[in-house]
N, C-alpha and C. Protein backbone atom coordinates (compact mmCIF):
# COMPACT_ATOMS: atom_id res chain seq x y z
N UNK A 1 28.33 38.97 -20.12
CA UNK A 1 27.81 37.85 -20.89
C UNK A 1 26.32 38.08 -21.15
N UNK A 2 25.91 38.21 -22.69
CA UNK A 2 24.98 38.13 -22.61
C UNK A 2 23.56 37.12 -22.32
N UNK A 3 22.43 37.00 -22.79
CA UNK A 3 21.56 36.17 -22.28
C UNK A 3 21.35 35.05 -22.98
N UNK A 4 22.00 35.05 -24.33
CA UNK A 4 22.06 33.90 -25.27
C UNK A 4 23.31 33.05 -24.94
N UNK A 5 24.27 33.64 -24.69
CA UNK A 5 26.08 32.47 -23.52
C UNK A 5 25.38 32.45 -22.72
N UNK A 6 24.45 32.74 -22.00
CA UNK A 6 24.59 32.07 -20.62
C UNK A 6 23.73 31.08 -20.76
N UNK A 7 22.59 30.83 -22.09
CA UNK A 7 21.80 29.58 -22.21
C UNK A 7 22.94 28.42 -22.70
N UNK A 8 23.91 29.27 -23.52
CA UNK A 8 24.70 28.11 -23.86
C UNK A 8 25.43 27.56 -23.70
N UNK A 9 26.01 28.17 -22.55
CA UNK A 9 26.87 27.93 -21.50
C UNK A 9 26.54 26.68 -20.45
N UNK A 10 24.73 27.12 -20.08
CA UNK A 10 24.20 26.45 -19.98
C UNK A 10 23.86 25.01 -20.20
N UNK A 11 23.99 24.68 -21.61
CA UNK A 11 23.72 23.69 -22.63
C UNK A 11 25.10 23.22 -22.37
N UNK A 12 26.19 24.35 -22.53
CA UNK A 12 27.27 22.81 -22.69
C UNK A 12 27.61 22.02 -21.24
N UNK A 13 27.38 22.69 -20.47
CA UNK A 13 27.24 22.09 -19.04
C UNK A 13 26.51 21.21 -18.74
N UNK A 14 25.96 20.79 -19.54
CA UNK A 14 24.74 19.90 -19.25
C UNK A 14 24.58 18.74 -20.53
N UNK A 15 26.07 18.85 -20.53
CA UNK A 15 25.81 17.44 -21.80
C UNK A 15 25.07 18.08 -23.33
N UNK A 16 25.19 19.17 -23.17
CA UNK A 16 24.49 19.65 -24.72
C UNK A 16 23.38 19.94 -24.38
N UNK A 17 22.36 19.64 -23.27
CA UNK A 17 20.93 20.10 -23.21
C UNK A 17 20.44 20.76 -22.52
N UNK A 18 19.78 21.84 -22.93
CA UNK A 18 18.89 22.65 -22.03
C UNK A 18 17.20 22.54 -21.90
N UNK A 19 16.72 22.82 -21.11
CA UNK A 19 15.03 22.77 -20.87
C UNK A 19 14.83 24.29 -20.76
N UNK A 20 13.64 24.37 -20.97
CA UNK A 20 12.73 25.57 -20.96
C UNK A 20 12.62 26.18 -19.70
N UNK A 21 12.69 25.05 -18.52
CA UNK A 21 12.50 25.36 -17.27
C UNK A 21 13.54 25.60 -16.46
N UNK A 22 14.95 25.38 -16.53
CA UNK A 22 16.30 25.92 -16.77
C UNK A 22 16.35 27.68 -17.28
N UNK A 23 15.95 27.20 -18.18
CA UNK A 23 16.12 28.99 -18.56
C UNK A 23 14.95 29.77 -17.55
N UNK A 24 14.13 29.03 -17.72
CA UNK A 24 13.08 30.32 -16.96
C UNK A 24 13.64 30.47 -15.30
N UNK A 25 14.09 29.58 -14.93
CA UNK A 25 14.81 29.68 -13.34
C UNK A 25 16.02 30.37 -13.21
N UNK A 26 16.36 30.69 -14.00
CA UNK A 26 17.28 32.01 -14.07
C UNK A 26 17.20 33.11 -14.67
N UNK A 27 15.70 33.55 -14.53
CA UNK A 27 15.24 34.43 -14.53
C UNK A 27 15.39 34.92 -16.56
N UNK A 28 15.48 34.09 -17.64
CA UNK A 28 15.90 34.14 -18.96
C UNK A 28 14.01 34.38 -19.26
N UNK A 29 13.84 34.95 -20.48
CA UNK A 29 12.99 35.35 -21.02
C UNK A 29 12.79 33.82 -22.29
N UNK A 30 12.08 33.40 -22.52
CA UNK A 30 12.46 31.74 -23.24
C UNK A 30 12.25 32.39 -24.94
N UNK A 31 12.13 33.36 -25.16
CA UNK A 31 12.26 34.27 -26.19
C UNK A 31 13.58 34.04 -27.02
N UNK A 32 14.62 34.08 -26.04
CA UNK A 32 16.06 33.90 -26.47
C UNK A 32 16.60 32.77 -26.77
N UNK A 33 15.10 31.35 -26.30
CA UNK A 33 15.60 29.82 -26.92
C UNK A 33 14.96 29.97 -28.57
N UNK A 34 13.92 30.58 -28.62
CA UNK A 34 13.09 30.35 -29.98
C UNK A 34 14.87 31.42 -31.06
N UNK A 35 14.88 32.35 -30.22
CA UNK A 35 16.16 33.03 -31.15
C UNK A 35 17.33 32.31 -31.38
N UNK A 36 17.53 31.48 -30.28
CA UNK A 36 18.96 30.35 -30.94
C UNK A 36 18.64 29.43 -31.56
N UNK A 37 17.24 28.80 -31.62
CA UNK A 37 17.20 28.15 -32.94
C UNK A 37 17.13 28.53 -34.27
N UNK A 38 16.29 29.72 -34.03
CA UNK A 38 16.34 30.47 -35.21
C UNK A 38 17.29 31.05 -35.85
N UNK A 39 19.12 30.76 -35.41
CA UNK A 39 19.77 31.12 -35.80
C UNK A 39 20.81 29.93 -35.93
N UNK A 40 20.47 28.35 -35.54
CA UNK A 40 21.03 27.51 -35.61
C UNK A 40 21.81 27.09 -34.67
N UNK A 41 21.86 27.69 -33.57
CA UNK A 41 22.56 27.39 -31.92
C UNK A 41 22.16 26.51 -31.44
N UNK A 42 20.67 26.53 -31.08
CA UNK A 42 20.14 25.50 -30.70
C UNK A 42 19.27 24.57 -31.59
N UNK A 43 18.82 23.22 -30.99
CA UNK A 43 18.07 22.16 -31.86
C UNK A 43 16.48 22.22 -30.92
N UNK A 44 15.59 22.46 -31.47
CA UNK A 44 14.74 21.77 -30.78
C UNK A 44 14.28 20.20 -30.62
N UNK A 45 14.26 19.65 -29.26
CA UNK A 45 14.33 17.91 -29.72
C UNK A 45 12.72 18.24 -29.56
N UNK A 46 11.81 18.70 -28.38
CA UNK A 46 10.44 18.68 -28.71
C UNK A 46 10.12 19.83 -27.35
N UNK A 47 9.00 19.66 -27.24
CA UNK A 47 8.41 21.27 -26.27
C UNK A 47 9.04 21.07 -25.06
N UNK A 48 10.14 21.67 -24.98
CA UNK A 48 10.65 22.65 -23.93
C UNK A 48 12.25 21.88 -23.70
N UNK A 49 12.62 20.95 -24.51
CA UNK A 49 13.66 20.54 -24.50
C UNK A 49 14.56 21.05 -26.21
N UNK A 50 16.37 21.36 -25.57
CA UNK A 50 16.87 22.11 -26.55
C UNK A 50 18.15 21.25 -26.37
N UNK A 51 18.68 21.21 -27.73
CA UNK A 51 20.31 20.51 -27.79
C UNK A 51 21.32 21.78 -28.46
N UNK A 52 22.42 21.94 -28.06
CA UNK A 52 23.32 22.13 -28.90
C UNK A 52 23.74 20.81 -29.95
N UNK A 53 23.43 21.99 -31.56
CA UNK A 53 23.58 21.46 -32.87
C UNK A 53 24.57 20.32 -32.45
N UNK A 54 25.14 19.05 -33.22
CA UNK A 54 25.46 18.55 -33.40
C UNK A 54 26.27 17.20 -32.18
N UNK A 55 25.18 17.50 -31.20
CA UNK A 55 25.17 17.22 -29.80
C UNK A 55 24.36 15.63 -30.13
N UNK A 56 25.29 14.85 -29.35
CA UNK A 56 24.08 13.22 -29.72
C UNK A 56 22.95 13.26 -28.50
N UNK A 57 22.86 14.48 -28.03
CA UNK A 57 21.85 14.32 -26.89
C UNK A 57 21.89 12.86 -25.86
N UNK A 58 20.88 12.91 -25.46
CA UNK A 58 20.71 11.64 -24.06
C UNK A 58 19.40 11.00 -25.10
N UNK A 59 19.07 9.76 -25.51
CA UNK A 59 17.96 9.18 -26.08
C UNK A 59 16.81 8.74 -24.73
N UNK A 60 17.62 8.58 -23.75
CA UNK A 60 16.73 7.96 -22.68
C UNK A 60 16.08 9.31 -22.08
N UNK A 61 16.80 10.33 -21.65
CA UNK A 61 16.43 11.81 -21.00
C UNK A 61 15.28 12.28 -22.22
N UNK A 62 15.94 12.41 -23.63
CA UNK A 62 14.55 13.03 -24.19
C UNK A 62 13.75 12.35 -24.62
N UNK A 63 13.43 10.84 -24.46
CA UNK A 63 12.31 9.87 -24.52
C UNK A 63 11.63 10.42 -23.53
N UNK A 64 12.00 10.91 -22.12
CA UNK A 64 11.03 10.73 -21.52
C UNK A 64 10.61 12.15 -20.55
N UNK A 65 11.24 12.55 -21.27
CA UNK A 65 10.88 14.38 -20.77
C UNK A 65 10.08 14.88 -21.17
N UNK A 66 8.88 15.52 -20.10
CA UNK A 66 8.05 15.88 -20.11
C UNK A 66 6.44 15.07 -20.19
N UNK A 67 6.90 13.40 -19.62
CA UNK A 67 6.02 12.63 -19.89
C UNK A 67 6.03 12.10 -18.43
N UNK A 68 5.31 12.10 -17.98
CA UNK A 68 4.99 10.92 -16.31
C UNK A 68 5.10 9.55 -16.96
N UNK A 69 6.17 9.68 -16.43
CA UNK A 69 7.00 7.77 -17.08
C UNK A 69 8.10 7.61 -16.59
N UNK A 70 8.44 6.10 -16.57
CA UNK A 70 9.45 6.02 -15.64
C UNK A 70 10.27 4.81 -16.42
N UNK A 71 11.52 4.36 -16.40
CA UNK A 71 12.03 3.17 -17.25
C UNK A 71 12.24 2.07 -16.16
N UNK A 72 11.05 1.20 -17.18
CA UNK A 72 10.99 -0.12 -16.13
C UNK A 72 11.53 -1.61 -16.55
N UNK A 73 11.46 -2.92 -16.16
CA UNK A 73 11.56 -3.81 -16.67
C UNK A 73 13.48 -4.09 -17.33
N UNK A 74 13.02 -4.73 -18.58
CA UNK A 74 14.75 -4.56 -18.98
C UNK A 74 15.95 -3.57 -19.29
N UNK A 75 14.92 -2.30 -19.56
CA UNK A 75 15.61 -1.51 -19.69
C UNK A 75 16.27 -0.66 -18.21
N UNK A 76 15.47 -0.66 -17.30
CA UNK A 76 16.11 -0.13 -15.95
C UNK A 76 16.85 -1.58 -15.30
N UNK A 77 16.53 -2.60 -15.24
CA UNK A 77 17.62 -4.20 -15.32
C UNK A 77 18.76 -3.05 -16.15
N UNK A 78 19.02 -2.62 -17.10
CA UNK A 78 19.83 -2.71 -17.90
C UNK A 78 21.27 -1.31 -16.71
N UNK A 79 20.33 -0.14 -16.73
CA UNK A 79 20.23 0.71 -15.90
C UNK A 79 21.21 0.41 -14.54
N UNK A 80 20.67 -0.60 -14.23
CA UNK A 80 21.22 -0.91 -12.78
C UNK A 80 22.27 -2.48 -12.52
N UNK A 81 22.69 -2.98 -13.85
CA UNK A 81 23.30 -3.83 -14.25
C UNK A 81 22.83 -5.31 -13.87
N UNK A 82 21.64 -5.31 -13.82
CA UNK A 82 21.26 -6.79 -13.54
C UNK A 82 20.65 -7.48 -15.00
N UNK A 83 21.00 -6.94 -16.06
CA UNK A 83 20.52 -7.67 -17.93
C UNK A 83 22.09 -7.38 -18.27
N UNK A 84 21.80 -8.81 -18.87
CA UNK A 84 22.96 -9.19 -20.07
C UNK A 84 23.23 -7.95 -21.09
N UNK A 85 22.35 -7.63 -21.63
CA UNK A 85 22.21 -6.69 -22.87
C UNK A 85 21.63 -6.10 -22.93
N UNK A 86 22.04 -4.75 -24.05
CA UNK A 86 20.87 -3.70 -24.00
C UNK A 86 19.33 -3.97 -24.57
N UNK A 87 18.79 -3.80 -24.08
CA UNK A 87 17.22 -3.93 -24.13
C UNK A 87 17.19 -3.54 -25.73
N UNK A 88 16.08 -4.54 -26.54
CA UNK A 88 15.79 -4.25 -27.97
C UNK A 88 14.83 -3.06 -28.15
N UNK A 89 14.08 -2.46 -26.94
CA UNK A 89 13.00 -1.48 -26.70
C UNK A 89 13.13 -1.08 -25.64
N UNK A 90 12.54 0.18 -25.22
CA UNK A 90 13.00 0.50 -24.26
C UNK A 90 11.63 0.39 -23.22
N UNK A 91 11.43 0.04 -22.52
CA UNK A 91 10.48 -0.68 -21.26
C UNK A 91 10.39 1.04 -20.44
N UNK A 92 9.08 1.25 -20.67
CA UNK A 92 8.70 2.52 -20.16
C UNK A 92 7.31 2.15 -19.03
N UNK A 93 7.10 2.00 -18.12
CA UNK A 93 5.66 2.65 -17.31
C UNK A 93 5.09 3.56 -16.93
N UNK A 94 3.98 3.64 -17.11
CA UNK A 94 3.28 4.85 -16.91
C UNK A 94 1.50 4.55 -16.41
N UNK A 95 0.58 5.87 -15.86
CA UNK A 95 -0.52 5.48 -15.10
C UNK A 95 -1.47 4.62 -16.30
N UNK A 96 -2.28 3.78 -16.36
CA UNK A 96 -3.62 3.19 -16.86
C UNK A 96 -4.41 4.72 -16.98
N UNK A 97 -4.72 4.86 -18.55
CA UNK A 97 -4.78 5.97 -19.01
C UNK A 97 -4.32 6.87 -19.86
N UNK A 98 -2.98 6.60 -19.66
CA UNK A 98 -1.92 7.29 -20.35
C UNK A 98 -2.25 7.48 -21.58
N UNK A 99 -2.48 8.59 -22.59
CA UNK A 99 -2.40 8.63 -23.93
C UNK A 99 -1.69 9.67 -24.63
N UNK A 100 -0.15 9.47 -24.60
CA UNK A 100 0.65 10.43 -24.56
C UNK A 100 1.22 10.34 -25.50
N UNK A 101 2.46 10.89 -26.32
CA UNK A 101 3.26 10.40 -27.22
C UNK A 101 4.55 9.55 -27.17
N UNK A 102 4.30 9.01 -26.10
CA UNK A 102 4.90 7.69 -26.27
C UNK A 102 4.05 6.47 -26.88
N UNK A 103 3.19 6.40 -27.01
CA UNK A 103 2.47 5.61 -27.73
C UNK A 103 2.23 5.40 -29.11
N UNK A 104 3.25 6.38 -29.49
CA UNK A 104 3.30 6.18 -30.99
C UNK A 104 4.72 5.91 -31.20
N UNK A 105 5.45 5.75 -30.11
CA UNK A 105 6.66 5.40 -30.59
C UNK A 105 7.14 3.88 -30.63
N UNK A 106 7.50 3.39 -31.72
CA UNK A 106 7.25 2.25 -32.20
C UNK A 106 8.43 1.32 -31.48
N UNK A 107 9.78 1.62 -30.86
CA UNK A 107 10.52 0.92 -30.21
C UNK A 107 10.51 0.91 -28.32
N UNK A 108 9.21 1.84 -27.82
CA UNK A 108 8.46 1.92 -26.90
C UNK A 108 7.96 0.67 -26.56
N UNK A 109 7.90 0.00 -25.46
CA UNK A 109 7.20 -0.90 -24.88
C UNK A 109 6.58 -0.14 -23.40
N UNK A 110 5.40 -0.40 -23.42
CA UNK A 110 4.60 0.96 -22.17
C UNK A 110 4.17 -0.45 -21.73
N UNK A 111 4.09 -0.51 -20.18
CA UNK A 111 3.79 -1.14 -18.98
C UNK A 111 2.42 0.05 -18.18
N UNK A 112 1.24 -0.34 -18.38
CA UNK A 112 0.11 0.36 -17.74
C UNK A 112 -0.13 -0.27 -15.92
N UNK A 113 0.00 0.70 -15.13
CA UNK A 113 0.09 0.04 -13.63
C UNK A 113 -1.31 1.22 -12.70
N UNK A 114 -1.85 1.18 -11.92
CA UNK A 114 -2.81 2.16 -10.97
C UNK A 114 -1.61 2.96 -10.32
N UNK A 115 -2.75 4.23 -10.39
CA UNK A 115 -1.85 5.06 -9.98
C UNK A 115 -0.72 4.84 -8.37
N UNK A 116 -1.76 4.48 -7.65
CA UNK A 116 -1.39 3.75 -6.41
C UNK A 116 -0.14 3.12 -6.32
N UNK A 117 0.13 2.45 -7.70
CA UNK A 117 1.86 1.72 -7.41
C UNK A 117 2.54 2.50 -8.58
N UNK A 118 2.28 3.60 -9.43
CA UNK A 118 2.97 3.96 -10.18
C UNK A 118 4.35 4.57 -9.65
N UNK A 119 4.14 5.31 -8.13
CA UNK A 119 5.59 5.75 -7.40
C UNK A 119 6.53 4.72 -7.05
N UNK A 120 6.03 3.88 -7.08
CA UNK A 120 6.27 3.04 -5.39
C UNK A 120 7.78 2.48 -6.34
N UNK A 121 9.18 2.73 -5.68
CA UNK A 121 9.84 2.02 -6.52
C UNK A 121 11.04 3.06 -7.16
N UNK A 122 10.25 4.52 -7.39
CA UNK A 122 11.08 5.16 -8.24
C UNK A 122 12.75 5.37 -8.07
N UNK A 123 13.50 5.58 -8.89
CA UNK A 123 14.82 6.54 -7.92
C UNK A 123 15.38 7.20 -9.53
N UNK A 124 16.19 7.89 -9.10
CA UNK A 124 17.16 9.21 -10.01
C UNK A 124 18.13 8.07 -10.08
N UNK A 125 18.85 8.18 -11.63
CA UNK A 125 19.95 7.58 -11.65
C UNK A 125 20.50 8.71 -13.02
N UNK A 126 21.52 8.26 -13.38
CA UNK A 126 22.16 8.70 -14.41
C UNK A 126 22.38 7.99 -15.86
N UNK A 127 22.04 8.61 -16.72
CA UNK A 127 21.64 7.69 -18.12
C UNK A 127 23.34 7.36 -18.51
N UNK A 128 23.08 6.16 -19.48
CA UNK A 128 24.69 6.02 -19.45
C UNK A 128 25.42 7.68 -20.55
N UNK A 129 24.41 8.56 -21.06
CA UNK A 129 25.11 9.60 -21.32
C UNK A 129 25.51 10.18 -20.28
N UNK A 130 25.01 10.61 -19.52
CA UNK A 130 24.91 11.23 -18.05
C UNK A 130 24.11 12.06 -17.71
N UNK A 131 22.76 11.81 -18.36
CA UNK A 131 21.62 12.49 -17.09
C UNK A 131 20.84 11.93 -16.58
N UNK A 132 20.40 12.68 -15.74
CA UNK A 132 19.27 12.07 -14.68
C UNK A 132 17.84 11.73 -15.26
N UNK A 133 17.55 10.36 -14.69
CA UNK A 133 16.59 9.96 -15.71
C UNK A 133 16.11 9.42 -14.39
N UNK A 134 14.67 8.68 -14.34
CA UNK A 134 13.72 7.73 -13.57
C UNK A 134 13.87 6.75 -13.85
N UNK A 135 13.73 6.06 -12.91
CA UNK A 135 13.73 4.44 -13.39
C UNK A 135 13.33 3.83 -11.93
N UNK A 136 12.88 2.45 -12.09
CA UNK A 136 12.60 1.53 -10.77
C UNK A 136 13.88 1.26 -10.41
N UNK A 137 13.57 0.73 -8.82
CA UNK A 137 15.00 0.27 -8.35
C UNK A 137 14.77 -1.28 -8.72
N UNK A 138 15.73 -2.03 -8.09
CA UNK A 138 15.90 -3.85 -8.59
C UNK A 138 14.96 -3.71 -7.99
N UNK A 139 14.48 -3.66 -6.64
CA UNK A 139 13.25 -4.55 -5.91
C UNK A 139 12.14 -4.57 -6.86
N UNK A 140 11.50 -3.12 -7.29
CA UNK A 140 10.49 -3.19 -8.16
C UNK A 140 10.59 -3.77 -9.30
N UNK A 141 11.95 -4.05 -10.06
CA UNK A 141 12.15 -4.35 -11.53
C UNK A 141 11.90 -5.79 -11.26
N UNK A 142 12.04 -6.64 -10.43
CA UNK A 142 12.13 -8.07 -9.84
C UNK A 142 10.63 -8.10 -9.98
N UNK A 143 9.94 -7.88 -9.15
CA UNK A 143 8.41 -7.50 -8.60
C UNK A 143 7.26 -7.96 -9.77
N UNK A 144 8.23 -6.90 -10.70
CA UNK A 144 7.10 -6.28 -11.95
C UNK A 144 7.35 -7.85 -13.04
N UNK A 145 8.74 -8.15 -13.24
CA UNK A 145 9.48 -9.38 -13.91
C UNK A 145 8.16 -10.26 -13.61
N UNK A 146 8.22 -10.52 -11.77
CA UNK A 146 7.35 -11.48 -11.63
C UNK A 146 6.36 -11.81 -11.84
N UNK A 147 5.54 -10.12 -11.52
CA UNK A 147 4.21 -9.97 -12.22
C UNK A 147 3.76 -10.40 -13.07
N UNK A 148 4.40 -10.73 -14.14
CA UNK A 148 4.11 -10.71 -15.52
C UNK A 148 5.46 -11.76 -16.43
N UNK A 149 5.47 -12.66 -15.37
CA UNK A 149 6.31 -13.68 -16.10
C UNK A 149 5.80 -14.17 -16.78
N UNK A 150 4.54 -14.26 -17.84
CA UNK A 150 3.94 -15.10 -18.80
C UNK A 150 4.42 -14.42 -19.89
N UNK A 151 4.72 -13.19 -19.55
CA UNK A 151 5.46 -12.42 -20.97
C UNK A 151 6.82 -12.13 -20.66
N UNK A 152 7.09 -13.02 -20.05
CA UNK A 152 8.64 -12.32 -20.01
C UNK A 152 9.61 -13.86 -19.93
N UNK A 153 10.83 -13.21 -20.37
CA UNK A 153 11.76 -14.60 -20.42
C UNK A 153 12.61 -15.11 -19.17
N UNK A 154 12.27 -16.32 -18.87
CA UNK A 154 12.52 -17.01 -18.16
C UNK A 154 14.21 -16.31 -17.36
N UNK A 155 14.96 -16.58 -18.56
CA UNK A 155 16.45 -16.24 -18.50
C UNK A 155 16.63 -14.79 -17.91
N UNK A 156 16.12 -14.00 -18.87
CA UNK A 156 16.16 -12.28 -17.97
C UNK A 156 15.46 -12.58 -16.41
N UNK A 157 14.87 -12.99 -16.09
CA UNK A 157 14.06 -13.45 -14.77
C UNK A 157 15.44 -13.88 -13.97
N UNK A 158 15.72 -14.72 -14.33
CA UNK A 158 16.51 -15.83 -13.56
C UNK A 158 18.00 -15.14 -13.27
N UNK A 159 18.11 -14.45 -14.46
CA UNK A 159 19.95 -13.63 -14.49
C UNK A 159 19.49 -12.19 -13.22
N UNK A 160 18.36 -11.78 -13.61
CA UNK A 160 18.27 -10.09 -12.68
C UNK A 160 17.82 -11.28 -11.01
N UNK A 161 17.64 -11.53 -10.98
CA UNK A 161 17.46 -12.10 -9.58
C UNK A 161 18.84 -12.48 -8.83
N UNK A 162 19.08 -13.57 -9.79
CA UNK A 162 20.65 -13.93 -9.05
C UNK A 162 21.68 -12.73 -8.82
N UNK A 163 21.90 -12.04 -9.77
CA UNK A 163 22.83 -10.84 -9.62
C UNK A 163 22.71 -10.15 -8.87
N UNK A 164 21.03 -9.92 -8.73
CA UNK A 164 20.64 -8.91 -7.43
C UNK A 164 21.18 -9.72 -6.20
N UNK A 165 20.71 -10.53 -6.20
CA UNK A 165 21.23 -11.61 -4.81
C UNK A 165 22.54 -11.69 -4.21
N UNK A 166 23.19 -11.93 -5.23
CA UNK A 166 25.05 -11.53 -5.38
C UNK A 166 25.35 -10.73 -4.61
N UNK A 167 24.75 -9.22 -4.78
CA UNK A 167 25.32 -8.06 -4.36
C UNK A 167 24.95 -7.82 -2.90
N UNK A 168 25.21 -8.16 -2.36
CA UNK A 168 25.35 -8.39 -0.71
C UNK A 168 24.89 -6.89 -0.06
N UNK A 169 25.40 -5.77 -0.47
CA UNK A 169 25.70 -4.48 0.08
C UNK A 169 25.14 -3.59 -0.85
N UNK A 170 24.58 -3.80 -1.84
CA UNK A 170 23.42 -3.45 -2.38
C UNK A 170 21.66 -3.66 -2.67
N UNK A 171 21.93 -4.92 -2.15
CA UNK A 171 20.42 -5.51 -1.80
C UNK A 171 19.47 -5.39 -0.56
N UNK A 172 18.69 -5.12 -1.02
CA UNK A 172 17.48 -4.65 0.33
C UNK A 172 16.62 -5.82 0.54
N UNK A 173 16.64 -7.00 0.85
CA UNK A 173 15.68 -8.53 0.89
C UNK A 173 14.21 -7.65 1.70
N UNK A 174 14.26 -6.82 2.62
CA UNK A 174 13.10 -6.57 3.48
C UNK A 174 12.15 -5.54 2.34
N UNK A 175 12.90 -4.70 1.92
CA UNK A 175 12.06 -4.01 0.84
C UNK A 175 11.70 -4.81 -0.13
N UNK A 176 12.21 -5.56 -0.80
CA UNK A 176 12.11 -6.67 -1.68
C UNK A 176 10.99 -7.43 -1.42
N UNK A 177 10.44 -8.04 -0.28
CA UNK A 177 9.66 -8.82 -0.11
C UNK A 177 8.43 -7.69 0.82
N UNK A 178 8.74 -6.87 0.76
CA UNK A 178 7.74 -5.62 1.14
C UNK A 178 7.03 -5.34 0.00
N UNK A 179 7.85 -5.16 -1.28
CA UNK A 179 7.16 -4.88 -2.60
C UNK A 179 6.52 -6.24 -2.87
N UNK A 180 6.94 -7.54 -2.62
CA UNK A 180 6.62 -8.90 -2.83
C UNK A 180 4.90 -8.83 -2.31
N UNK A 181 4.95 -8.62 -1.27
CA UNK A 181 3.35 -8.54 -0.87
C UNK A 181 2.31 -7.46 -1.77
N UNK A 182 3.29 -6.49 -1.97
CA UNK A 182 2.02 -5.12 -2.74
C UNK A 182 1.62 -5.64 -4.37
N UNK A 183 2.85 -6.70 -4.67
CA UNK A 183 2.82 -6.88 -6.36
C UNK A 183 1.93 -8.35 -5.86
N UNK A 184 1.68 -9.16 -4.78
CA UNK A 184 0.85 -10.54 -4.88
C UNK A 184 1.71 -11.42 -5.58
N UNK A 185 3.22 -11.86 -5.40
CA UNK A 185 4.53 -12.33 -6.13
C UNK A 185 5.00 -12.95 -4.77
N UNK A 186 4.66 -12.92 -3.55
CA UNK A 186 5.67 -13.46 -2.28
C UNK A 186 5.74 -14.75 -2.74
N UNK A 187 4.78 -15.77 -2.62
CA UNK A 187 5.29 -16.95 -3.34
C UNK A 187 6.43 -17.37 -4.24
N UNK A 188 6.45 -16.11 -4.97
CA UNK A 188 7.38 -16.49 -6.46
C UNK A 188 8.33 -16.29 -5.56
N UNK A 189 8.67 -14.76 -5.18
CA UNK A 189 9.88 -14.49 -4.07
C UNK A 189 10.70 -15.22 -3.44
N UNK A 190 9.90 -15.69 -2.45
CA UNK A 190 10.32 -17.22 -1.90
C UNK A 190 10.65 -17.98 -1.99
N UNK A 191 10.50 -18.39 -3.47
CA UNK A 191 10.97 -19.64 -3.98
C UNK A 191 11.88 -19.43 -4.37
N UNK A 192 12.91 -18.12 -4.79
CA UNK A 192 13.74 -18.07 -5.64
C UNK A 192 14.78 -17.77 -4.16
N UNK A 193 14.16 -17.20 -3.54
CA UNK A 193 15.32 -17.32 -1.84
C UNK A 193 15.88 -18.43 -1.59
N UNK A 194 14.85 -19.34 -1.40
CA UNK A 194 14.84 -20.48 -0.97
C UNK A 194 16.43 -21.32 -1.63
N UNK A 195 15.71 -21.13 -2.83
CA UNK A 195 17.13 -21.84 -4.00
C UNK A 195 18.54 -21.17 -4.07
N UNK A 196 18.47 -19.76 -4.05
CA UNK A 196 19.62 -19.05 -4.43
C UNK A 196 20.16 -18.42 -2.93
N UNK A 197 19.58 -18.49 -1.89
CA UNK A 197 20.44 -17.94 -0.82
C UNK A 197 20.78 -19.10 0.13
């Protein structure tokens, strides 16, 4: 097999997509990605990410590849099934600073946080295409909701809380109100315990 099947071999194993950094970890010369596009094998979506042609790719994986960002708010609610519906934008965070090209993307909503809490929260999940993408867990998506309930709707607030609450064997209350103190939200926290448990 030569070195162009085994990128594409590659690619179809992977949902249609390959990275730059994929090929170079198996020892591939990235010479042979610029040659499969150049011959229509591969798509370039942007620097260092590749689709097989006619592949619907992952929208969430190549939104955010190659960018320190993470999917927060309704769209990781969405992620982890605590929102009604799919998010009208997709709720991205990233460090205070950031001036990347997500900022020109117009169905982008960017959440600016210190670097200090930009980890705090993260986990691997699987996009509903099926790759691995970043996103907050509920505790932080709750946290951040609260943070910034002057911009946010009451209802998404009120639905990702209860649901989280619901889930008995998926909920962490001690991490929850661990993040409650770092976000300055225990109050809000509390009150919604108080009522719903």
């Amino acid at each position: 097999m030569n070195k162009e099947d085994i990128i594409l071999n590659l690619a179809k194993e992977n949902n249609g997509i390959i990275t730059t950094k994929e090929v170079v970890s198996k020892n591939i010369n990235k010479i042979f990605l610029t040659r499969l596009v150049k011959n229509g094998k591969l798509e370039r979506i942007k620097k260092g990410l590749y689709v097989l042609p006619f592949t619907w790719g992952d929208e969430y994986f190549n939104l955010i590849y190659g960018n320190n960002a993470v999917f927060s708010y309704e769209t990781a609610l969405y992620f982890l099934n605590l929102c009604q519906s799919v998010p009208s934008e997709y709720h991205i965070t990233v460090n205070r600073g950031y001036n990347g090209s997500l900022r020109k993307i117009k169905k982008v909503k960017l959440h600016f946080v210190k670097k200090e809490l930009f980890d705090l929260g993260i986990i691997e999940i699987k996009s509903p295409q099926g790759q691995l993408i970043k996103c907050y867990n509920a505790e932080r998506c709750i946290c951040d909701l609260l943070r910034n309930r002057d911009n946010q709707d009451i209802e998404i607030i009120k639905y990702a809380i209860t649901e989280y609450l619901k889930n008995k064997n998926k909920r962490n209350l001690p991490l929850l109100l661990d993040y409650a103190k770092k976000f300055n939200v225990l109050d809000d926290i509390n009150k919604y315990l108080e009522v719903l448990i």
